[in-house]
PDB file of N, CA and C in Angstrom:
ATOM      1  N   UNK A   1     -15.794 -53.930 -25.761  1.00  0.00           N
ATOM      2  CA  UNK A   1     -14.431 -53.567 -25.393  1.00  0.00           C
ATOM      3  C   UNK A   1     -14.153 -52.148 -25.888  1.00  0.00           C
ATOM      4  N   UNK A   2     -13.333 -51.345 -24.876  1.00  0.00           N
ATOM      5  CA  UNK A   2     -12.747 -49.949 -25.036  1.00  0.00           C
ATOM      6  C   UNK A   2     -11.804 -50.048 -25.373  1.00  0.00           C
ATOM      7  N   UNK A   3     -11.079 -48.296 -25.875  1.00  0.00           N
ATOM      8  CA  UNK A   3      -9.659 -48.630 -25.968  1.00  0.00           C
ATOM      9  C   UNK A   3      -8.893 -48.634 -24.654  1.00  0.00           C
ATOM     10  N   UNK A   4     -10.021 -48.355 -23.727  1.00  0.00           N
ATOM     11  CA  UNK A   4      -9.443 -47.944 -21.870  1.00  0.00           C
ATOM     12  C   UNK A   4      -9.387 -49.567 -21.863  1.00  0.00           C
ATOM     13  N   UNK A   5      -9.834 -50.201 -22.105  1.00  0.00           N
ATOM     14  CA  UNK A   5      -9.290 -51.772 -21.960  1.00  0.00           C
ATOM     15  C   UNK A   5      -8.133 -52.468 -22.055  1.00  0.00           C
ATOM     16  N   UNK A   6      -7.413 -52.057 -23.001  1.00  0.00           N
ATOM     17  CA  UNK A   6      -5.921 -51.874 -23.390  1.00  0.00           C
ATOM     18  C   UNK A   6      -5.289 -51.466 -22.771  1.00  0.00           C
ATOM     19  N   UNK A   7      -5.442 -50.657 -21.752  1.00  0.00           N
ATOM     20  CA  UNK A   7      -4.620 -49.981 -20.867  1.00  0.00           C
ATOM     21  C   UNK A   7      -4.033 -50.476 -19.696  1.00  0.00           C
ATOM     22  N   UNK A   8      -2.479 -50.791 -19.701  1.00  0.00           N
ATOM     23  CA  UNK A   8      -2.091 -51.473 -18.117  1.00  0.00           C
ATOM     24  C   UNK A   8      -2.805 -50.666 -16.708  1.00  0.00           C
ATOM     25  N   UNK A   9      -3.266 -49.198 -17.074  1.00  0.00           N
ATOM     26  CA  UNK A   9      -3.223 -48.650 -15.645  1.00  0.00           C
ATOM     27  C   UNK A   9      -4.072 -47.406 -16.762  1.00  0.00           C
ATOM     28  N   UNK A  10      -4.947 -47.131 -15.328  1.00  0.00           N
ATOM     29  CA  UNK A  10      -5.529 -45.954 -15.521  1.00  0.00           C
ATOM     30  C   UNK A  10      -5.418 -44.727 -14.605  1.00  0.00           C
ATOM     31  N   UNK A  11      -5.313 -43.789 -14.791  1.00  0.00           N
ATOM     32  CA  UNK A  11      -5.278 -42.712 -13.520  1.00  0.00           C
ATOM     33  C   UNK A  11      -6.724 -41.487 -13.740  1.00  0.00           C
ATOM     34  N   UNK A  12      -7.050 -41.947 -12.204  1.00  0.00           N
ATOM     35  CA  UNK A  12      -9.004 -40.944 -12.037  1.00  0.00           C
ATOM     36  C   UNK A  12      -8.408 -40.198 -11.133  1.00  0.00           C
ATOM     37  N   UNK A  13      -9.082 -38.589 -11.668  1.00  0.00           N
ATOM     38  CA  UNK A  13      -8.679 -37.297 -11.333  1.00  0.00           C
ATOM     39  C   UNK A  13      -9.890 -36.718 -10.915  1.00  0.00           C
ATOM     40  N   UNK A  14     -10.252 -36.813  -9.860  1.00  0.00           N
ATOM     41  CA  UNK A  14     -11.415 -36.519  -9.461  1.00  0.00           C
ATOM     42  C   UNK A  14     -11.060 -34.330  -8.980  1.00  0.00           C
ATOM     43  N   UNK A  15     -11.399 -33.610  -9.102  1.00  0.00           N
ATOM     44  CA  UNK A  15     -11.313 -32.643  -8.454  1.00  0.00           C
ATOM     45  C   UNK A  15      -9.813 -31.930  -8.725  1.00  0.00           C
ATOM     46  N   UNK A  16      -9.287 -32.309  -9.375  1.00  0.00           N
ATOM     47  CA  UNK A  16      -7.544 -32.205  -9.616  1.00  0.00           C
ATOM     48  C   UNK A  16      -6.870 -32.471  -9.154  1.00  0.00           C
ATOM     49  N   UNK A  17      -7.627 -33.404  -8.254  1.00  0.00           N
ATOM     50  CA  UNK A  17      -6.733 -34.803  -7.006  1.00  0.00           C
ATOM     51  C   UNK A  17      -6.463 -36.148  -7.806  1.00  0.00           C
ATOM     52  N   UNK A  18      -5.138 -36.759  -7.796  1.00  0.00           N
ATOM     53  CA  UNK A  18      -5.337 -38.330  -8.047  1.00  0.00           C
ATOM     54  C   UNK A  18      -6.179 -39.205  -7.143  1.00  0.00           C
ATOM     55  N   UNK A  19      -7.186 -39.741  -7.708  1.00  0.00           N
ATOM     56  CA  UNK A  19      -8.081 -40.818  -6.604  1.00  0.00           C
ATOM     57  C   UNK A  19      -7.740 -42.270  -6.713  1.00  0.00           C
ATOM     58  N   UNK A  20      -7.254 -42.537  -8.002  1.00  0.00           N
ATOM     59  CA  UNK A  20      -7.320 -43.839  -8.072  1.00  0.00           C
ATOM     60  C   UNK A  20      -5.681 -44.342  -8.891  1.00  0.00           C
ATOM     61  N   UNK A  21      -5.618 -45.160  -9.341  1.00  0.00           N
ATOM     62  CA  UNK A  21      -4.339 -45.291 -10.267  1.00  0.00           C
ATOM     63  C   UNK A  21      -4.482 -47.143 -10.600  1.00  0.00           C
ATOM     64  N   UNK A  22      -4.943 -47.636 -11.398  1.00  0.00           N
ATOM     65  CA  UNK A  22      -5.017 -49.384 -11.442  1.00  0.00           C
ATOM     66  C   UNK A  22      -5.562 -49.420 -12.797  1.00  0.00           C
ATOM     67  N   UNK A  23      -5.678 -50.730 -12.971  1.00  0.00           N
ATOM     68  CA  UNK A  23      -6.267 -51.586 -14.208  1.00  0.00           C
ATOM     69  C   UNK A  23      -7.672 -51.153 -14.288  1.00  0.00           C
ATOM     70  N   UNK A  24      -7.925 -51.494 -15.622  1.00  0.00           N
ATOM     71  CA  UNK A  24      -9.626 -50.752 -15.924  1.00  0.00           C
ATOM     72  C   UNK A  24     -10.332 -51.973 -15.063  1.00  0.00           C
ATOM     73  N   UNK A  25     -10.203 -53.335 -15.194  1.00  0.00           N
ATOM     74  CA  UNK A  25     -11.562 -54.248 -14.636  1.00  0.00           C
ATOM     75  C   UNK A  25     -11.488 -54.226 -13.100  1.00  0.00           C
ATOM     76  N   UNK A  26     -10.096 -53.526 -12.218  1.00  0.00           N
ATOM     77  CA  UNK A  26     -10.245 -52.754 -10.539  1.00  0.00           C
ATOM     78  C   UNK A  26     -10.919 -51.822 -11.037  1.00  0.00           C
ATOM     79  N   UNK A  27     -10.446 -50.958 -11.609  1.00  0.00           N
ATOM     80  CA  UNK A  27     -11.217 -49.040 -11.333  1.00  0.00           C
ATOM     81  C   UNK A  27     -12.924 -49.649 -11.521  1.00  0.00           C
ATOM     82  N   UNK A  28     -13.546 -50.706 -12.364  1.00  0.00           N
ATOM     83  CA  UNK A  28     -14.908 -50.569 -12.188  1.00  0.00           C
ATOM     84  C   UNK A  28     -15.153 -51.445 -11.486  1.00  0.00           C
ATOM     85  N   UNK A  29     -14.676 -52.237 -10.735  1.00  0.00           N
ATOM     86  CA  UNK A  29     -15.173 -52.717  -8.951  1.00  0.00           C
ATOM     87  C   UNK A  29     -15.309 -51.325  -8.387  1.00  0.00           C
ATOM     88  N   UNK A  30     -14.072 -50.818  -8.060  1.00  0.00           N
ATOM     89  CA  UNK A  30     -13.513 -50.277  -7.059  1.00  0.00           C
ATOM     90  C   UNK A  30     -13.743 -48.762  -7.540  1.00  0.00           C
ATOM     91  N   UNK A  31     -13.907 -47.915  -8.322  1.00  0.00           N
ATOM     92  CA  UNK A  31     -14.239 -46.747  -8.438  1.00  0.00           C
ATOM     93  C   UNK A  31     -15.374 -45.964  -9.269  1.00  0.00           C
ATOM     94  N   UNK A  32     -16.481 -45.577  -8.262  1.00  0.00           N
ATOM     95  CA  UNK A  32     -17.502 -45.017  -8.741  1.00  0.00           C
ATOM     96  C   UNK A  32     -17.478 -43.927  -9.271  1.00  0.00           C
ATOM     97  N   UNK A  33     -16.443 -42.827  -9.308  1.00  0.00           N
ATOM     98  CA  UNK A  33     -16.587 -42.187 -10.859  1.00  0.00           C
ATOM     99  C   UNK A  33     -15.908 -42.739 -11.639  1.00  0.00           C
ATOM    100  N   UNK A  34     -15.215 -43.601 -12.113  1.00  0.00           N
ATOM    101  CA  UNK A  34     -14.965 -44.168 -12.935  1.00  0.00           C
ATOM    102  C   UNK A  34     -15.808 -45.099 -13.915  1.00  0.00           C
ATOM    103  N   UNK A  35     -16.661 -45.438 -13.145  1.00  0.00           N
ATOM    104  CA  UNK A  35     -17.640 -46.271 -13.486  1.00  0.00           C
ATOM    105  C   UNK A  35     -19.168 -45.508 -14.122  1.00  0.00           C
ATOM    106  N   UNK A  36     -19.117 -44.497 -13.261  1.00  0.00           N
ATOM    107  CA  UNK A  36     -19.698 -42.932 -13.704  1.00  0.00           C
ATOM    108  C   UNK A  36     -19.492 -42.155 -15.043  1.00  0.00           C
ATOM    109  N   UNK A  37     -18.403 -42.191 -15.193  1.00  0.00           N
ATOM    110  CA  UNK A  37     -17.610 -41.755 -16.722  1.00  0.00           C
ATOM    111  C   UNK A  37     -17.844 -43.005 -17.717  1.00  0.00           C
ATOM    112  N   UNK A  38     -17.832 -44.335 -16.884  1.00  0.00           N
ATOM    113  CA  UNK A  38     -17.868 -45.344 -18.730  1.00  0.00           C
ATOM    114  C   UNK A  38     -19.587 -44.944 -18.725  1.00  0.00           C
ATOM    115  N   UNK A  39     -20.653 -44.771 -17.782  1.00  0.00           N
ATOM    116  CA  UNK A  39     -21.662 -44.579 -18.071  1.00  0.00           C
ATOM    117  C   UNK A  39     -21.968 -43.363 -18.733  1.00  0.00           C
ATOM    118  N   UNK A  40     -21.461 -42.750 -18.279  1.00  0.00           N
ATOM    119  CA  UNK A  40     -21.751 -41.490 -19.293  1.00  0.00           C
ATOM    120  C   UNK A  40     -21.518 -40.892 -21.003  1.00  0.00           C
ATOM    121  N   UNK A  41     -20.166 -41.594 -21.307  1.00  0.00           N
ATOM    122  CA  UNK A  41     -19.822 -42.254 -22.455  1.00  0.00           C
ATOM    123  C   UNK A  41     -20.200 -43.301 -23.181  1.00  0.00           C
ATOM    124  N   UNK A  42     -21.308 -44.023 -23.081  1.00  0.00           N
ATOM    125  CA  UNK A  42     -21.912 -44.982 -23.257  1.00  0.00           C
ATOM    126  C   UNK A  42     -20.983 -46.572 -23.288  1.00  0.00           C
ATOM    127  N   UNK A  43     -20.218 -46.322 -22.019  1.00  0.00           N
ATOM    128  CA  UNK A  43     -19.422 -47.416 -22.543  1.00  0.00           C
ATOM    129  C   UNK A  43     -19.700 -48.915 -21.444  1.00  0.00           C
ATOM    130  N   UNK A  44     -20.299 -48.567 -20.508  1.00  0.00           N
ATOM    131  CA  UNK A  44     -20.302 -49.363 -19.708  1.00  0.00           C
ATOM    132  C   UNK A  44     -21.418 -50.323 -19.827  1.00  0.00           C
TER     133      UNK A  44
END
């Protein structure tokens, strides 16, 4: 568990665009840099 786990809502800023805006266990169905970033952070 993260502290992004705790979080009602997350917002992914891909490019200095909003891409996404939801709960962490949607954003890692549903969004591959997001899912990109917990990998890269060793969190996923």
């Amino acid at each position: 568990m993260s502290t992004l786990d705790i979080c009602d809502r997350i917002m992914v800023i891909e490019g200095g665009r909003m891409t996404a805006l939801d709960a962490p266990g949607a954003l890692r169905s549903d969004s591959e840099f997001y899912r990109n970033a917990l990998a890269v952070a060793g969190i996923a």
